[in-house]
C-alpha atoms as a PDB file:
ATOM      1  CA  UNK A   1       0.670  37.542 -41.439  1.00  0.00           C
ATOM      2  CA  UNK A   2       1.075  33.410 -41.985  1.00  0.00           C
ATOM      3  CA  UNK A   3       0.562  31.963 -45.060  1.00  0.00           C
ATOM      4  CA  UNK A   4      -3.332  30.600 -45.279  1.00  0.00           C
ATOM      5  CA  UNK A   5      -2.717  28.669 -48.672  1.00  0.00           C
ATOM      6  CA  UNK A   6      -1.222  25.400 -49.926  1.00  0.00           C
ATOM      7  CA  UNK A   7      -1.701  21.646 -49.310  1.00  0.00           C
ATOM      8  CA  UNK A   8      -1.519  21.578 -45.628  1.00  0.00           C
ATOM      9  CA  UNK A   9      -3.915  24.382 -44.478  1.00  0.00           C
ATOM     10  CA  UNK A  10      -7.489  23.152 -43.825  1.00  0.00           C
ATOM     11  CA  UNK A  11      -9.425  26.181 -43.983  1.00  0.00           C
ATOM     12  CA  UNK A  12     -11.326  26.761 -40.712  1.00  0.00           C
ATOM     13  CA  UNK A  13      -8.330  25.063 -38.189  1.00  0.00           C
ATOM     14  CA  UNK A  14      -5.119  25.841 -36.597  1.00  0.00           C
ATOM     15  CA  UNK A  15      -2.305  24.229 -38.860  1.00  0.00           C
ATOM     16  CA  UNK A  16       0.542  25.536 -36.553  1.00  0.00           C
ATOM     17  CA  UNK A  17       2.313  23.797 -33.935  1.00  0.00           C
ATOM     18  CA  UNK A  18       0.477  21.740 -31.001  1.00  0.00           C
ATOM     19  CA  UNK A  19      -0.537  24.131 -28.174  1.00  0.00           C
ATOM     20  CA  UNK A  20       0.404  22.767 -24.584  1.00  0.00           C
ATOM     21  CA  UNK A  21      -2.322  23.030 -22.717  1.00  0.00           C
ATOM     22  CA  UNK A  22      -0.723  21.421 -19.574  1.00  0.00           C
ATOM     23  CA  UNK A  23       2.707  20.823 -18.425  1.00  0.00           C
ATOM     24  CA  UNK A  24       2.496  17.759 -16.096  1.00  0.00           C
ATOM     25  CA  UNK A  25       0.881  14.958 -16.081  1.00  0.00           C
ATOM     26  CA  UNK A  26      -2.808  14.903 -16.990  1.00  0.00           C
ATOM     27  CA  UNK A  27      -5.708  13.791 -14.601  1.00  0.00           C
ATOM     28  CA  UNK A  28      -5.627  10.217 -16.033  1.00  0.00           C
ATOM     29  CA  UNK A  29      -2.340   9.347 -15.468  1.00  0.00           C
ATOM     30  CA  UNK A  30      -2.415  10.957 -12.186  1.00  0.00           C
ATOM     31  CA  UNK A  31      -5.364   8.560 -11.174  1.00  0.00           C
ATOM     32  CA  UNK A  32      -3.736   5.636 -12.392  1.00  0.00           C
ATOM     33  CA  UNK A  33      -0.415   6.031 -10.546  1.00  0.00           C
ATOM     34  CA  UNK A  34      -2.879   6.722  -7.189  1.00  0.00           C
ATOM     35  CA  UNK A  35      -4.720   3.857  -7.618  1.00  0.00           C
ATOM     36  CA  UNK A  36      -1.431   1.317  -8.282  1.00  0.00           C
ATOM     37  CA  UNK A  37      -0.370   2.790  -5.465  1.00  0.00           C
ATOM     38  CA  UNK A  38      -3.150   2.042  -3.286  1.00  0.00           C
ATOM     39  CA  UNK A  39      -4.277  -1.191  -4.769  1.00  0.00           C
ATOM     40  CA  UNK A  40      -0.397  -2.336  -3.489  1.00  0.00           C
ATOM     41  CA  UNK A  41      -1.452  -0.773  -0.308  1.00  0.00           C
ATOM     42  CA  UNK A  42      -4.020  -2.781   0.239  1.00  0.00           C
ATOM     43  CA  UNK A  43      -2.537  -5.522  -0.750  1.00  0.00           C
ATOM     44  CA  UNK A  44       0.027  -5.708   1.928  1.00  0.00           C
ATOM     45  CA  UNK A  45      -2.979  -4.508   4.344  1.00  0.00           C
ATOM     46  CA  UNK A  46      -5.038  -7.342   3.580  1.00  0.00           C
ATOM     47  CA  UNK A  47      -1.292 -10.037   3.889  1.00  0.00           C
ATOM     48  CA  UNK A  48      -1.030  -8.003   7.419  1.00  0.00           C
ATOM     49  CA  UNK A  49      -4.317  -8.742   8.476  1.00  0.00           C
ATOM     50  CA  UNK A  50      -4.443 -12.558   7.655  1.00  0.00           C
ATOM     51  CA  UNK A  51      -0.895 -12.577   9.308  1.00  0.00           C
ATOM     52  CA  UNK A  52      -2.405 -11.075  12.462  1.00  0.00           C
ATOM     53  CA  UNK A  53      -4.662 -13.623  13.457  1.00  0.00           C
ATOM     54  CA  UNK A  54      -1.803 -16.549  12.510  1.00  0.00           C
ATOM     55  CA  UNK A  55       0.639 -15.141  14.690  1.00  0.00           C
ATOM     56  CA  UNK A  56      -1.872 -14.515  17.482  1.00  0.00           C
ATOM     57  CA  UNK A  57      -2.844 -18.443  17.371  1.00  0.00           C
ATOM     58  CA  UNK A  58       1.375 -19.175  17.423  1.00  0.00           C
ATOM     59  CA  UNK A  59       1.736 -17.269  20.398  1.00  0.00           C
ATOM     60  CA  UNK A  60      -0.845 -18.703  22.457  1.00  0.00           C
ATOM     61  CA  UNK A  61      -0.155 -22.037  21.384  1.00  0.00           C
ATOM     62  CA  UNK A  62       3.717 -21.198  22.580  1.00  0.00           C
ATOM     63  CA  UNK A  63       1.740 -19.847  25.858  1.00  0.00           C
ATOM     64  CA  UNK A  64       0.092 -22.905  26.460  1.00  0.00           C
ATOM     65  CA  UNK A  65       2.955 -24.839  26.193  1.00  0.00           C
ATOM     66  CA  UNK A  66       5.485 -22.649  27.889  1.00  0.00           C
ATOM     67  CA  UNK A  67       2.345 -22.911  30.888  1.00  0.00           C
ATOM     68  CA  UNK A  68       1.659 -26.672  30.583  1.00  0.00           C
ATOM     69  CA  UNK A  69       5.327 -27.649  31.408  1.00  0.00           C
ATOM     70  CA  UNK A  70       5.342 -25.342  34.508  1.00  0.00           C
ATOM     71  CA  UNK A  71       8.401 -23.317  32.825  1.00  0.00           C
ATOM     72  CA  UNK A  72       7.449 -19.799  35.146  1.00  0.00           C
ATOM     73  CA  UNK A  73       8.866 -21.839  38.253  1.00  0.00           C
ATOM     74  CA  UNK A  74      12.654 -21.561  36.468  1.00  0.00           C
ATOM     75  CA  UNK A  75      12.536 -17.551  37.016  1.00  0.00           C
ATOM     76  CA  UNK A  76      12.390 -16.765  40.731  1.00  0.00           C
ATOM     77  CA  UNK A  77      11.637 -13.394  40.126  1.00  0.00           C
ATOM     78  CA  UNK A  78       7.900 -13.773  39.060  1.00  0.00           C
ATOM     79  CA  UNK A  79       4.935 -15.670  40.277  1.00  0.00           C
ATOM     80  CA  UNK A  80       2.619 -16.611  37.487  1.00  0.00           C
ATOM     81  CA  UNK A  81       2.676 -16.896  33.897  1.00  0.00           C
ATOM     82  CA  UNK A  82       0.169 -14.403  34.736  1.00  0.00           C
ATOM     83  CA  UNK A  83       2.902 -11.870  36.091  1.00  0.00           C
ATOM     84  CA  UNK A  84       5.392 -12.531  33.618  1.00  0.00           C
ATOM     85  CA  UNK A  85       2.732 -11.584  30.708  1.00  0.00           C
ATOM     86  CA  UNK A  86       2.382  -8.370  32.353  1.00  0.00           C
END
């Protein structure tokens, strides 16, 4: 059997090597790698939805425009602004 005497034994614990108790990573470190990941998520969700509304405003302002100046008559091919949306 071991040895159970000398300096480094403390009677009533294990003095031998660490036990693993679990080879990847532990719960913790799990959760915070999930939630960097989805705070950077929603990050770039909440940048995509502010762009949304932006680019919606550019295009019909460009519509407006594009409609004000009568530019549909240059294509012969379509009848309205209308018709060339579609």
């Amino acid at each position: 059997m071991g040895d159970h005497e000398g300096a480094d034994v403390v009677h009533g614990r294990y003095s031998g090597p660490a036990i693993p108790i679990h080879d990847g990573p532990t719960p913790q470190v799990e959760y915070a790698e999930r939630r960097t990941h989805a705070d950077a998520l929603a990050g770039r969700i909440c940048a995509a939805a502010a762009d949304a509304p932006r680019s919606t405003c550019t295009l019909l302002e460009l519509l407006g425009d594009f409609d004000a100046v009568d530019a549909i008559r240059l294509w012969t091919d379509f009848n309205s602004l209308a018709h060339w949306l579609s």
